[in-house]
PDB file of N, CA and C in Angstrom:
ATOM      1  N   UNK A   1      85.151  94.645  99.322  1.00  0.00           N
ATOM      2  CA  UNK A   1      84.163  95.640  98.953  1.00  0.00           C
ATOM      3  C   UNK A   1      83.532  95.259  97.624  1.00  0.00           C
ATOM      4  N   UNK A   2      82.090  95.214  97.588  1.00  0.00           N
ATOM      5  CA  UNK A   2      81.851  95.021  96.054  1.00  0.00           C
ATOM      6  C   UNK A   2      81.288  95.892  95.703  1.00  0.00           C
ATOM      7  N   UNK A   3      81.442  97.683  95.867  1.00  0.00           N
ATOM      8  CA  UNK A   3      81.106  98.049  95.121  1.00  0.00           C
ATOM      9  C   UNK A   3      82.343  99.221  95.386  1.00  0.00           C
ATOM     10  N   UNK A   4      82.919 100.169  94.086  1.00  0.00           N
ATOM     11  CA  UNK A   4      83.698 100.665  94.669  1.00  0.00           C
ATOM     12  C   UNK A   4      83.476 101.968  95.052  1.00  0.00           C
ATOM     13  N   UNK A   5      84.242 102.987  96.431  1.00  0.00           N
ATOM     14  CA  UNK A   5      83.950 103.865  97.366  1.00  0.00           C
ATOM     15  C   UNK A   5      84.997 104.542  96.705  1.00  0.00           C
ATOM     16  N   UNK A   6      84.943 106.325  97.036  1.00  0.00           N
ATOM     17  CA  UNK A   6      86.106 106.962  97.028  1.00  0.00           C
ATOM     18  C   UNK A   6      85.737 107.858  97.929  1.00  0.00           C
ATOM     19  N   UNK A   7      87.346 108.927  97.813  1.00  0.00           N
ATOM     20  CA  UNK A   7      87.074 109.450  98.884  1.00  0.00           C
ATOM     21  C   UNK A   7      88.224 110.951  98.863  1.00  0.00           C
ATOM     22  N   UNK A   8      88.201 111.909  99.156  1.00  0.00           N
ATOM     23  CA  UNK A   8      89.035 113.282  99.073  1.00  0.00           C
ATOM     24  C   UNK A   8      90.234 113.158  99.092  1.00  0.00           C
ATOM     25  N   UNK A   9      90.957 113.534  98.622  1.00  0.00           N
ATOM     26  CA  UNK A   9      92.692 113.860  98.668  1.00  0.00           C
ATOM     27  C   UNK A   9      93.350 114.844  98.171  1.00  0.00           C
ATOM     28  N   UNK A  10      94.063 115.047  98.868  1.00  0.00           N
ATOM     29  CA  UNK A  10      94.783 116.606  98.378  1.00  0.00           C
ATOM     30  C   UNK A  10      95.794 116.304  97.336  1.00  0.00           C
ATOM     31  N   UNK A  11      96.170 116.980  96.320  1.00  0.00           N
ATOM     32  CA  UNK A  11      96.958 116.243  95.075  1.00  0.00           C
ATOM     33  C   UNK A  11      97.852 117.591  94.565  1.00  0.00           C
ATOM     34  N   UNK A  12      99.478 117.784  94.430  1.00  0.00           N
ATOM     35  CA  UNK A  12     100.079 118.830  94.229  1.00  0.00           C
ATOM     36  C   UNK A  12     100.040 118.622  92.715  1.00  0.00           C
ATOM     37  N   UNK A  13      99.451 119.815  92.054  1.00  0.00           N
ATOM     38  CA  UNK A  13      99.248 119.774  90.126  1.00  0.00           C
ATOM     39  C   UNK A  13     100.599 120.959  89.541  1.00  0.00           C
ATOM     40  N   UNK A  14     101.317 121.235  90.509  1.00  0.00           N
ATOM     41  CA  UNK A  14     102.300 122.114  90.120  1.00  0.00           C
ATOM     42  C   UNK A  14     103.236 122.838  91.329  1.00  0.00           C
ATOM     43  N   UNK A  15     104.345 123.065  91.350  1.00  0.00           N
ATOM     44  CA  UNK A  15     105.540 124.030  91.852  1.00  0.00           C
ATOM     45  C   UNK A  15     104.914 125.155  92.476  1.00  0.00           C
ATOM     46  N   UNK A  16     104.160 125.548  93.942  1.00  0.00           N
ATOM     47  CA  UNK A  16     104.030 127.218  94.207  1.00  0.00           C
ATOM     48  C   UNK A  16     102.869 127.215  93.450  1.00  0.00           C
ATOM     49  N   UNK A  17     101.312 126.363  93.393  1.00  0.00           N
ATOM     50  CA  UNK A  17      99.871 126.613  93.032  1.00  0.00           C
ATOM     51  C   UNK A  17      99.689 126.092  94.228  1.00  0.00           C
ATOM     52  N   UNK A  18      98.156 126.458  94.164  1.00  0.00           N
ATOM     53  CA  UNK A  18      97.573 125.811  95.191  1.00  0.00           C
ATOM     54  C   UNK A  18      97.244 124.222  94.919  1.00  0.00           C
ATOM     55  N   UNK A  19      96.938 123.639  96.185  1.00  0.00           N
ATOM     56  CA  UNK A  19      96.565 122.200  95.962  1.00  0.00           C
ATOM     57  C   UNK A  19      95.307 121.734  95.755  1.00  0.00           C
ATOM     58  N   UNK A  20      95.015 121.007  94.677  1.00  0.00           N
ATOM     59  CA  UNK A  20      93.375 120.441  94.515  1.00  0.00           C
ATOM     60  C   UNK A  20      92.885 119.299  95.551  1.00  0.00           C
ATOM     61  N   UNK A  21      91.456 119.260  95.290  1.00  0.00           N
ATOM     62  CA  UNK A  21      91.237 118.127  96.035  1.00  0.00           C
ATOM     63  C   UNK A  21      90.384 117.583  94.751  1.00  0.00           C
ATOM     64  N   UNK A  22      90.864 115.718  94.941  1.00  0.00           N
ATOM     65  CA  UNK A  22      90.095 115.419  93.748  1.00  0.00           C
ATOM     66  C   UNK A  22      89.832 113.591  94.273  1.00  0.00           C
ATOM     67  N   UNK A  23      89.592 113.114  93.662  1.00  0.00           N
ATOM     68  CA  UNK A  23      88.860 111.730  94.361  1.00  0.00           C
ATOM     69  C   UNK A  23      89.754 110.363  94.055  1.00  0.00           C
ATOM     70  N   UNK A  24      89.602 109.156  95.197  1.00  0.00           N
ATOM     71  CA  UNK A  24      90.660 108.530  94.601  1.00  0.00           C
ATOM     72  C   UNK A  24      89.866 107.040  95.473  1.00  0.00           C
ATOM     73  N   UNK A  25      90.008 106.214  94.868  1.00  0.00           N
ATOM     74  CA  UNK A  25      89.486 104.867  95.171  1.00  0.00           C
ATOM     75  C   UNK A  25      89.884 104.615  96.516  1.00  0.00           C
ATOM     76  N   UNK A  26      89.230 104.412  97.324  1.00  0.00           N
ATOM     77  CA  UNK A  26      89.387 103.683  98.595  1.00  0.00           C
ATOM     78  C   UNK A  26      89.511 102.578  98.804  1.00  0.00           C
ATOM     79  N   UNK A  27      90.471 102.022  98.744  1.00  0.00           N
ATOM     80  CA  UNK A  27      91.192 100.866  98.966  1.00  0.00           C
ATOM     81  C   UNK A  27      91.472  99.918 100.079  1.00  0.00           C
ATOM     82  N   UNK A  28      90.591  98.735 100.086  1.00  0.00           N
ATOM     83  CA  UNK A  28      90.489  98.014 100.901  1.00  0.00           C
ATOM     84  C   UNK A  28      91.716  97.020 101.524  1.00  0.00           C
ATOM     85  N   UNK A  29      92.261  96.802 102.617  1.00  0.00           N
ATOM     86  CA  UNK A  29      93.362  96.249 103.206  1.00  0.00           C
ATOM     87  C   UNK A  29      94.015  95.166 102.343  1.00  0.00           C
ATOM     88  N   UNK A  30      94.878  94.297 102.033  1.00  0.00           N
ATOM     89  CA  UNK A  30      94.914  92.835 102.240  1.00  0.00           C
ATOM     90  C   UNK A  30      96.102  93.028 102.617  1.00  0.00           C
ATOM     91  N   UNK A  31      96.589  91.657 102.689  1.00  0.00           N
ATOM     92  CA  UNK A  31      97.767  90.936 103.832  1.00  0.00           C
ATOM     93  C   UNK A  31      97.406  91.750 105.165  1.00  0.00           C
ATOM     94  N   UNK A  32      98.604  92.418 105.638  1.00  0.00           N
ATOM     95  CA  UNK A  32      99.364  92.966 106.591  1.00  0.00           C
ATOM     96  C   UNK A  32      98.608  94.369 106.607  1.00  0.00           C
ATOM     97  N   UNK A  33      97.725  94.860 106.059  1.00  0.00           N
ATOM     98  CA  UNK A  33      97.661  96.169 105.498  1.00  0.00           C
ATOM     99  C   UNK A  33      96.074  96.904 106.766  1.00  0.00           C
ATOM    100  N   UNK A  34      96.491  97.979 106.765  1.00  0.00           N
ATOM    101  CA  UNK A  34      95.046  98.713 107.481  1.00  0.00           C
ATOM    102  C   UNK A  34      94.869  99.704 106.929  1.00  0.00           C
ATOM    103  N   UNK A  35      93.012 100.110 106.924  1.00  0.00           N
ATOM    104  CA  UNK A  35      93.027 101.197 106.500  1.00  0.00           C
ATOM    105  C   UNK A  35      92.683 102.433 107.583  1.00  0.00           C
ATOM    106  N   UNK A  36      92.145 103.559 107.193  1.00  0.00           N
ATOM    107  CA  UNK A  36      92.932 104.129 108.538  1.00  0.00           C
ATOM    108  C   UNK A  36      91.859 105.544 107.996  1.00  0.00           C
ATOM    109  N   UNK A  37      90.803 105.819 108.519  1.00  0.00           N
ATOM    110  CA  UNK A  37      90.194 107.273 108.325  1.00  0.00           C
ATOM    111  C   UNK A  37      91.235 108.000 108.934  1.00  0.00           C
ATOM    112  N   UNK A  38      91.796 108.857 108.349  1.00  0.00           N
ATOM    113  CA  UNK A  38      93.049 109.895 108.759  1.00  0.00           C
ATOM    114  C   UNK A  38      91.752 111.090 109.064  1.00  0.00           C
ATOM    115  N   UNK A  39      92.118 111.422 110.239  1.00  0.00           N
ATOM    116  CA  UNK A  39      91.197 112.193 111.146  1.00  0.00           C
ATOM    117  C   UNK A  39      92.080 113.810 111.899  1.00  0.00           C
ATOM    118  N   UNK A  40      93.916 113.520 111.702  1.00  0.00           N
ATOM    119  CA  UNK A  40      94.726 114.833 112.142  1.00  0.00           C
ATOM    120  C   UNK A  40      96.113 114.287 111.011  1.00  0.00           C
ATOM    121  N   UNK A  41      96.313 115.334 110.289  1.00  0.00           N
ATOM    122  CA  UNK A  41      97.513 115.204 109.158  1.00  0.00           C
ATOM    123  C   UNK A  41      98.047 116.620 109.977  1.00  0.00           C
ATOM    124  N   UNK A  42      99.693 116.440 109.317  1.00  0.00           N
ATOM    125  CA  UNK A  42     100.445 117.630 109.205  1.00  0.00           C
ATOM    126  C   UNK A  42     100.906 117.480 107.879  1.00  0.00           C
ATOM    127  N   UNK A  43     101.929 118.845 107.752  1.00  0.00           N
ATOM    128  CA  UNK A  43     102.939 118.870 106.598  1.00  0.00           C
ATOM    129  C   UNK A  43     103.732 118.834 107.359  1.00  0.00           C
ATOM    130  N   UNK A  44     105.307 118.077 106.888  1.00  0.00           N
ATOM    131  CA  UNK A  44     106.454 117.920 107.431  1.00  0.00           C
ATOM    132  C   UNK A  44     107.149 118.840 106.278  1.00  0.00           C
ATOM    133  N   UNK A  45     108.590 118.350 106.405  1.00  0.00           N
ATOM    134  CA  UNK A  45     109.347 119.237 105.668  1.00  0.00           C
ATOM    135  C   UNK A  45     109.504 118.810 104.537  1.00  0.00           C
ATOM    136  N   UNK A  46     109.514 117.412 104.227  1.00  0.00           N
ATOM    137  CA  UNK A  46     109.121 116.960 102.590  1.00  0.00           C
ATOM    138  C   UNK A  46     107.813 117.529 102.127  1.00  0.00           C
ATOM    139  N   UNK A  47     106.941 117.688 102.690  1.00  0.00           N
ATOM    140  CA  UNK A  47     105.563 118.473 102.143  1.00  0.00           C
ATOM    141  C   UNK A  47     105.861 119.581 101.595  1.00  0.00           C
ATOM    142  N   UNK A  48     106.547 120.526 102.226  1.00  0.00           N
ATOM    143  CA  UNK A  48     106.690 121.746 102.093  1.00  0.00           C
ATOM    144  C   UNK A  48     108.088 121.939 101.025  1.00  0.00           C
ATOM    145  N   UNK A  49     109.041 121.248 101.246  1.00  0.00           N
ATOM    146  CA  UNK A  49     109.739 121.194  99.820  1.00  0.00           C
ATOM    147  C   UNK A  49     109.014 120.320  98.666  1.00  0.00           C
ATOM    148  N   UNK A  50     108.262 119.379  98.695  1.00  0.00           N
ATOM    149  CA  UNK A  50     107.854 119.181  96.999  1.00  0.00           C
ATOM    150  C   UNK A  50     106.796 120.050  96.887  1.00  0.00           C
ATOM    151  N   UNK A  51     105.733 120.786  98.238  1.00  0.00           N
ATOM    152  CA  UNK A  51     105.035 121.972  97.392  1.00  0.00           C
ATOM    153  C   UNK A  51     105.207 123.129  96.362  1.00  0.00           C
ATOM    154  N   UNK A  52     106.557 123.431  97.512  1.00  0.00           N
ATOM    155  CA  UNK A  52     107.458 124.829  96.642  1.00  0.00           C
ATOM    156  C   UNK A  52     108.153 124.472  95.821  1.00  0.00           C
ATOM    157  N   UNK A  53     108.908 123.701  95.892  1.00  0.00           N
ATOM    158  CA  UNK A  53     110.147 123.211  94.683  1.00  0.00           C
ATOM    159  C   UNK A  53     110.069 122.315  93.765  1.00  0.00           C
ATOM    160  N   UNK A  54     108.648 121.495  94.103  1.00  0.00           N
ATOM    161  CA  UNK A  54     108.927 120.077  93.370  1.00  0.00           C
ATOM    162  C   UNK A  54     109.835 119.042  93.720  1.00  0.00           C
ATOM    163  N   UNK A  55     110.261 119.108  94.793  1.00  0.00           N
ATOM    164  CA  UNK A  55     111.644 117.993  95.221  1.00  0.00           C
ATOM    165  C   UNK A  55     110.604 116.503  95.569  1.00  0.00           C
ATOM    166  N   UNK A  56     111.607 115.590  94.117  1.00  0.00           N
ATOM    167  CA  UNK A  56     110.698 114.513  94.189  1.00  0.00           C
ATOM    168  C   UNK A  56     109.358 114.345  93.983  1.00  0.00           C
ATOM    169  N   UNK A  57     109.060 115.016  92.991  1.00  0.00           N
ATOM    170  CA  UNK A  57     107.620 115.503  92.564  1.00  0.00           C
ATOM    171  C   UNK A  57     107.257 114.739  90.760  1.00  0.00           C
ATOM    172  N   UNK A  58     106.046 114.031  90.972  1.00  0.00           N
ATOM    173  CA  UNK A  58     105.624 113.522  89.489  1.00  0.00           C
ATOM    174  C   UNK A  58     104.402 114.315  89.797  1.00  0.00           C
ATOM    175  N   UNK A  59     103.780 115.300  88.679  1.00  0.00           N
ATOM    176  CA  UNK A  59     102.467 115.941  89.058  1.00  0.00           C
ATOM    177  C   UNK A  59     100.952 114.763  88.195  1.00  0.00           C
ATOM    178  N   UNK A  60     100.376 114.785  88.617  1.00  0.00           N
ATOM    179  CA  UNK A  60      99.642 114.579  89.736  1.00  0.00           C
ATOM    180  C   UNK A  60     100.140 114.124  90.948  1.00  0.00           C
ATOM    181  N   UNK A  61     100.504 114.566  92.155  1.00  0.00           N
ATOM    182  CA  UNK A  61     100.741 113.633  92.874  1.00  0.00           C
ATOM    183  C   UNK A  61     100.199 114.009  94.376  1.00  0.00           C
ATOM    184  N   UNK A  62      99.618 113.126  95.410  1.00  0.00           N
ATOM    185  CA  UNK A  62      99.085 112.974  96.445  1.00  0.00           C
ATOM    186  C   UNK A  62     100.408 113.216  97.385  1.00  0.00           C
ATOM    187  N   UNK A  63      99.958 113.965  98.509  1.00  0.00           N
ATOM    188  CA  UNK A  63     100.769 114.210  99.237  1.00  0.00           C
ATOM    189  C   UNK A  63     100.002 113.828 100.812  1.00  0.00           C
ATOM    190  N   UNK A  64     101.824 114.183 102.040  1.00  0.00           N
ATOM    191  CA  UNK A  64     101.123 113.894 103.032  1.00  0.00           C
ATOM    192  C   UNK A  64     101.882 112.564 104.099  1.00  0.00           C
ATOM    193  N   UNK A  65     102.681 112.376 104.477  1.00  0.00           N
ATOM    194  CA  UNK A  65     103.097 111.707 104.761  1.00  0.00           C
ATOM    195  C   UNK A  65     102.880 111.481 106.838  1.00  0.00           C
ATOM    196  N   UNK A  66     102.471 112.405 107.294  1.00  0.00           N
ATOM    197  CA  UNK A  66     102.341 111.870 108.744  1.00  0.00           C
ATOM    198  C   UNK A  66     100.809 111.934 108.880  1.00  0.00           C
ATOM    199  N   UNK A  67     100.539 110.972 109.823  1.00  0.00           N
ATOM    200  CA  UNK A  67      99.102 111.644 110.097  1.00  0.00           C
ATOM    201  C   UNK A  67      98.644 110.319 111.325  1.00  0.00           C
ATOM    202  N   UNK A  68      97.245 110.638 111.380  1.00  0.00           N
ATOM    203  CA  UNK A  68      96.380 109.884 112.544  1.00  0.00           C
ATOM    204  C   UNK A  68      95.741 109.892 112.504  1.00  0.00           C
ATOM    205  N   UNK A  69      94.703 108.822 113.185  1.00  0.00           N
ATOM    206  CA  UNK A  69      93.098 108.576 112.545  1.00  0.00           C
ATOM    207  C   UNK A  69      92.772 107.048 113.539  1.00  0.00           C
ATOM    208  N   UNK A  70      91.920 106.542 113.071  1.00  0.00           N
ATOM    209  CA  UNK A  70      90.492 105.823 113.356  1.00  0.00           C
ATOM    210  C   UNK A  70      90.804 104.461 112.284  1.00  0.00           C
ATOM    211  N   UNK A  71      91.276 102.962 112.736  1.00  0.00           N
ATOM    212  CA  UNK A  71      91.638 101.891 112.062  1.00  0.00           C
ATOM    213  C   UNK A  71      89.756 101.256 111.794  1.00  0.00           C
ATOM    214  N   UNK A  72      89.586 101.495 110.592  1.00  0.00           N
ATOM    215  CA  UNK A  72      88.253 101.480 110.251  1.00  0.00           C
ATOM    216  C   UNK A  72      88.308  99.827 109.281  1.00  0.00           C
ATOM    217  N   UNK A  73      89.531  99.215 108.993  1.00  0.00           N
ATOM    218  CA  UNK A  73      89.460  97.802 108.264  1.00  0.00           C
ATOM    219  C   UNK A  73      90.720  97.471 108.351  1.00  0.00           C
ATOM    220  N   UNK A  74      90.804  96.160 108.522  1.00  0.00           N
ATOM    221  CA  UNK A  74      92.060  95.354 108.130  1.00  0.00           C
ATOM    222  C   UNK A  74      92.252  94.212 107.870  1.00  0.00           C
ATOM    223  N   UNK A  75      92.992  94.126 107.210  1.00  0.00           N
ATOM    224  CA  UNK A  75      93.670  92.549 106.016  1.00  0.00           C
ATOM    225  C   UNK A  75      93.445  91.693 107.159  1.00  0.00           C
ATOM    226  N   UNK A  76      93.323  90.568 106.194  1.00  0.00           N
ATOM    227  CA  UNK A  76      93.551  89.128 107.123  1.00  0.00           C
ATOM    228  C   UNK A  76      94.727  88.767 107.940  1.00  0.00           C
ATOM    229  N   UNK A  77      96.120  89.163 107.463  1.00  0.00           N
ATOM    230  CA  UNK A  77      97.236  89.279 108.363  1.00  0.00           C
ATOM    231  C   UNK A  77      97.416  89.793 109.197  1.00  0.00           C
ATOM    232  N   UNK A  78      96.922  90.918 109.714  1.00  0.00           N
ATOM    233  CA  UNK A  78      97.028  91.993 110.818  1.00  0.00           C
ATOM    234  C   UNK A  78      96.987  91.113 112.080  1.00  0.00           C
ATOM    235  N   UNK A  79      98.136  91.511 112.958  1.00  0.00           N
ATOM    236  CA  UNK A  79      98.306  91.150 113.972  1.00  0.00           C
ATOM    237  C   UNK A  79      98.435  91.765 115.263  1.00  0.00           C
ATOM    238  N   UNK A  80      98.273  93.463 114.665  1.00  0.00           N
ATOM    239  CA  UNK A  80      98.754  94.331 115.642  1.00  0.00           C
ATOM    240  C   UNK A  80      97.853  95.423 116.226  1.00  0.00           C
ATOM    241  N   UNK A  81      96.290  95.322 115.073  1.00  0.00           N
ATOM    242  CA  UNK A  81      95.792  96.402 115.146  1.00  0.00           C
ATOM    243  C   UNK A  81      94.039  95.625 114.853  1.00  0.00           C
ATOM    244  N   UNK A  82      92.764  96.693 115.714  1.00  0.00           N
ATOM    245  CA  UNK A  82      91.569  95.823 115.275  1.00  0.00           C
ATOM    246  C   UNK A  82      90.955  97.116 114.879  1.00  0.00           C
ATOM    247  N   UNK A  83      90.018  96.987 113.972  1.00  0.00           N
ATOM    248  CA  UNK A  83      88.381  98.205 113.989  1.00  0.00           C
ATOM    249  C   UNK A  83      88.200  98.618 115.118  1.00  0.00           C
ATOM    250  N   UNK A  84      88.457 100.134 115.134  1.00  0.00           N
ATOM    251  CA  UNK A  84      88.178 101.093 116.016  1.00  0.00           C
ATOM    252  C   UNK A  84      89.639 101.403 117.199  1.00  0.00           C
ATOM    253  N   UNK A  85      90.947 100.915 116.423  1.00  0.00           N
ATOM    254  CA  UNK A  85      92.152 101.444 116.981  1.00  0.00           C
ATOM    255  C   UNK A  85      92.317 102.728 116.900  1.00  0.00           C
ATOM    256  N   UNK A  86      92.533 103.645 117.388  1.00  0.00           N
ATOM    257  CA  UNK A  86      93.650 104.726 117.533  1.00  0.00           C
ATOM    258  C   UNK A  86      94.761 104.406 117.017  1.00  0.00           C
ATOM    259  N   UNK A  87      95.646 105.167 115.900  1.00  0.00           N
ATOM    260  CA  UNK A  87      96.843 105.023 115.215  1.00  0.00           C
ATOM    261  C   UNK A  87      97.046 106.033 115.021  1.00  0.00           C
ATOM    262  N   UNK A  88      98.492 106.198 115.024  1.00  0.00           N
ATOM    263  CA  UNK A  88      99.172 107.651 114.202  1.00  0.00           C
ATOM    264  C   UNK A  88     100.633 106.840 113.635  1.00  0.00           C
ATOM    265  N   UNK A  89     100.882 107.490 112.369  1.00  0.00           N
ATOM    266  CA  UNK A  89     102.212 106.704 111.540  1.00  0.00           C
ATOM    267  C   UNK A  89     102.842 107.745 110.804  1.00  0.00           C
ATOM    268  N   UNK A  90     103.872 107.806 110.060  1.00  0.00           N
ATOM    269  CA  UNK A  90     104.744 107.965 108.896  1.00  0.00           C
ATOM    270  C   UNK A  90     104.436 107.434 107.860  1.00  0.00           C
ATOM    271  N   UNK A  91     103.676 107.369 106.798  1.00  0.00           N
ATOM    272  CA  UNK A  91     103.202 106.469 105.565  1.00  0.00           C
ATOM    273  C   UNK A  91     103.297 107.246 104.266  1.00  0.00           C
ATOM    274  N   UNK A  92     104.628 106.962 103.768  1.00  0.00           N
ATOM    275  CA  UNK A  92     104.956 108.004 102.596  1.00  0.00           C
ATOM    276  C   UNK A  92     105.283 107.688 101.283  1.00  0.00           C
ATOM    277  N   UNK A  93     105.326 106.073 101.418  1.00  0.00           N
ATOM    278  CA  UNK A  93     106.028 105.290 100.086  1.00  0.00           C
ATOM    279  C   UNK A  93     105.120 105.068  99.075  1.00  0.00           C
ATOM    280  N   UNK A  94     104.126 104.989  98.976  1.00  0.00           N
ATOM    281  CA  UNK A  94     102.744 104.896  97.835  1.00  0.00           C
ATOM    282  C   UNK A  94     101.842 105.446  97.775  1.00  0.00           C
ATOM    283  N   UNK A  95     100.894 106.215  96.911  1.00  0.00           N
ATOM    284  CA  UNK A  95      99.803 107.341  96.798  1.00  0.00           C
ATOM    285  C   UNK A  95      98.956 106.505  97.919  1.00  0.00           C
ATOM    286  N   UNK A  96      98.330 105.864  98.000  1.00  0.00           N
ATOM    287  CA  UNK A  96      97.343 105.096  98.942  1.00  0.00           C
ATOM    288  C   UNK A  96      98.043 104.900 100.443  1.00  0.00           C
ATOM    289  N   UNK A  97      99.317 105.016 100.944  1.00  0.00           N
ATOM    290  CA  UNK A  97      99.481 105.246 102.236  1.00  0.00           C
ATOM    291  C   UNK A  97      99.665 106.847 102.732  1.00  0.00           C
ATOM    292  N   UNK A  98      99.554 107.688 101.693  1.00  0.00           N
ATOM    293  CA  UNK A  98      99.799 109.250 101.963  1.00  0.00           C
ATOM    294  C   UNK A  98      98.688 109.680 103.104  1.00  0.00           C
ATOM    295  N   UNK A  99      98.612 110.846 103.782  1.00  0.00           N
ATOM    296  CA  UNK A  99      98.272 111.226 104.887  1.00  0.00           C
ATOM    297  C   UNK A  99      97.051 112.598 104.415  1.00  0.00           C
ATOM    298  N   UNK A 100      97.380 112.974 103.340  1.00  0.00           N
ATOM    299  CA  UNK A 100      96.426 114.049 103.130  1.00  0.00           C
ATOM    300  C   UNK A 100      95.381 113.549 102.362  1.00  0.00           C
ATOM    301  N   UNK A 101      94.938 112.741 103.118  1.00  0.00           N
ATOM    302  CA  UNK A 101      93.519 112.105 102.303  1.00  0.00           C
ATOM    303  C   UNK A 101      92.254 111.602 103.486  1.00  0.00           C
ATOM    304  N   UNK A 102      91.526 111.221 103.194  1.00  0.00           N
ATOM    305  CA  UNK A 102      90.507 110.996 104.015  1.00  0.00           C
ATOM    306  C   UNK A 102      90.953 109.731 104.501  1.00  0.00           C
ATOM    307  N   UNK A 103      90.915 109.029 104.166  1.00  0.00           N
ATOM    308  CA  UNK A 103      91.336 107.121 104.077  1.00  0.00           C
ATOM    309  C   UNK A 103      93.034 106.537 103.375  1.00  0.00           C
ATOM    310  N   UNK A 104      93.552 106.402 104.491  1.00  0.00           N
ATOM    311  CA  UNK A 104      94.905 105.808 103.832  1.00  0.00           C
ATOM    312  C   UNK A 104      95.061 104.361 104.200  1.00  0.00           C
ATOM    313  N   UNK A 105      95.406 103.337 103.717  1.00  0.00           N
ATOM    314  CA  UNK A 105      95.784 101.686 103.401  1.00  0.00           C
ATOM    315  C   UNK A 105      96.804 101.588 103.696  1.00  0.00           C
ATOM    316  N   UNK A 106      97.648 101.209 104.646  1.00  0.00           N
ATOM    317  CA  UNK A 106      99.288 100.862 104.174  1.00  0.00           C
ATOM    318  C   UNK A 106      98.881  99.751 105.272  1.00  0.00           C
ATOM    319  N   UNK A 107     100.353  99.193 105.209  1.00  0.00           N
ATOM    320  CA  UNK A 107     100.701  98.041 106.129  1.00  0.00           C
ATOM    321  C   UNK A 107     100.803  98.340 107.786  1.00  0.00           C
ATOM    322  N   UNK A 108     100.589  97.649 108.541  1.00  0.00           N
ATOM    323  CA  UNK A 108     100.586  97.913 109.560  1.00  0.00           C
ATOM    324  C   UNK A 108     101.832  98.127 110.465  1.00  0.00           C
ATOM    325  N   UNK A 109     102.819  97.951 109.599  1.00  0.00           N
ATOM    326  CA  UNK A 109     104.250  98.060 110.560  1.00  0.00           C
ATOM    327  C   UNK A 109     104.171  99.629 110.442  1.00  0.00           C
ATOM    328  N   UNK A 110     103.732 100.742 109.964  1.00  0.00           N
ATOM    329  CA  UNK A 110     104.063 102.254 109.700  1.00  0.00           C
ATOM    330  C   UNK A 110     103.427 102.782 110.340  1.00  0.00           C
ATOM    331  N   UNK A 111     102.128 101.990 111.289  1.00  0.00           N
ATOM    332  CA  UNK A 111     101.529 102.779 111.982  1.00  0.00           C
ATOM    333  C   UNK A 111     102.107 102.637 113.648  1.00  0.00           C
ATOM    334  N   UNK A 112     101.127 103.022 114.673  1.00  0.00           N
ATOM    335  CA  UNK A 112     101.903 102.750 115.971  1.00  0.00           C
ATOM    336  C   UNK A 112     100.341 103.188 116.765  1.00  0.00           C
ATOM    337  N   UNK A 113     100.009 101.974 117.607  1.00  0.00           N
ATOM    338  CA  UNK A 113      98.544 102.007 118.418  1.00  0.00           C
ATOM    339  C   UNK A 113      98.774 103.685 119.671  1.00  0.00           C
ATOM    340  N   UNK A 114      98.108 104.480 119.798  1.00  0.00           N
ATOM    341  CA  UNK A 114      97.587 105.510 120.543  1.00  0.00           C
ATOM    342  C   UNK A 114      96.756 105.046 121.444  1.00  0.00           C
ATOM    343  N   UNK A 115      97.038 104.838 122.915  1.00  0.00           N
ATOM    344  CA  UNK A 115      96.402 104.585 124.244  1.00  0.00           C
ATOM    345  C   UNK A 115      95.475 105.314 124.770  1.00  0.00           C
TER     346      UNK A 115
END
């Protein structure tokens, strides 16, 4: 990308507030990696305990860990997935693979192709 894009994400700023939405670089694939217009998110039960409790919580922090969407780019390594896949994954280990965002990046082993 040479110029840079962003794009919505939901971000927990505290324990039991509501959640903001605020903007965050859209991040283009490399290696192994896809990116992924997240198009259906849930909250699981880690969502819902670091909303209320903070469990495992640094504030600012992006949340969101399941979701599904539309494989809109991918790294030169990708072996599993092309532009314009169907995917749904688990992607919970880094702000940029989280699920409550418009566009999430992670590697392609976390996702799983939809027929």
């Amino acid at each position: 990308m040479s110029t840079q894009r962003n794009h919505d994400g939901l971000v927990l700023v505290g324990a039991r507030v509501p959640y903001e939405v605020r903007k965050f670089p859209t991040v283009s694939p490399t290696g192994d990696e896809i990116r992924v217009n997240v198009k259906w998110t849930a909250s699981t039960p880690l969502d819902l305990h670091q909303a209320d409790g903070g469990l495992l919580v640094e504030y600012p922090m992006r949340t969101g860990s399941t979701g599904a969407g539309i494989v809109v780019e991918v790294g030169p390594d990708v072996k599993h997935f092309k532009i314009g896949d169907r995917v749904f994954g688990f992607a919970h280990q880094k702000p940029e693979w989280k699920t409550h965002q418009e566009y999430a990046t992670a590697p392609e082993w976390v996702f799983g192709k939809v027929r």
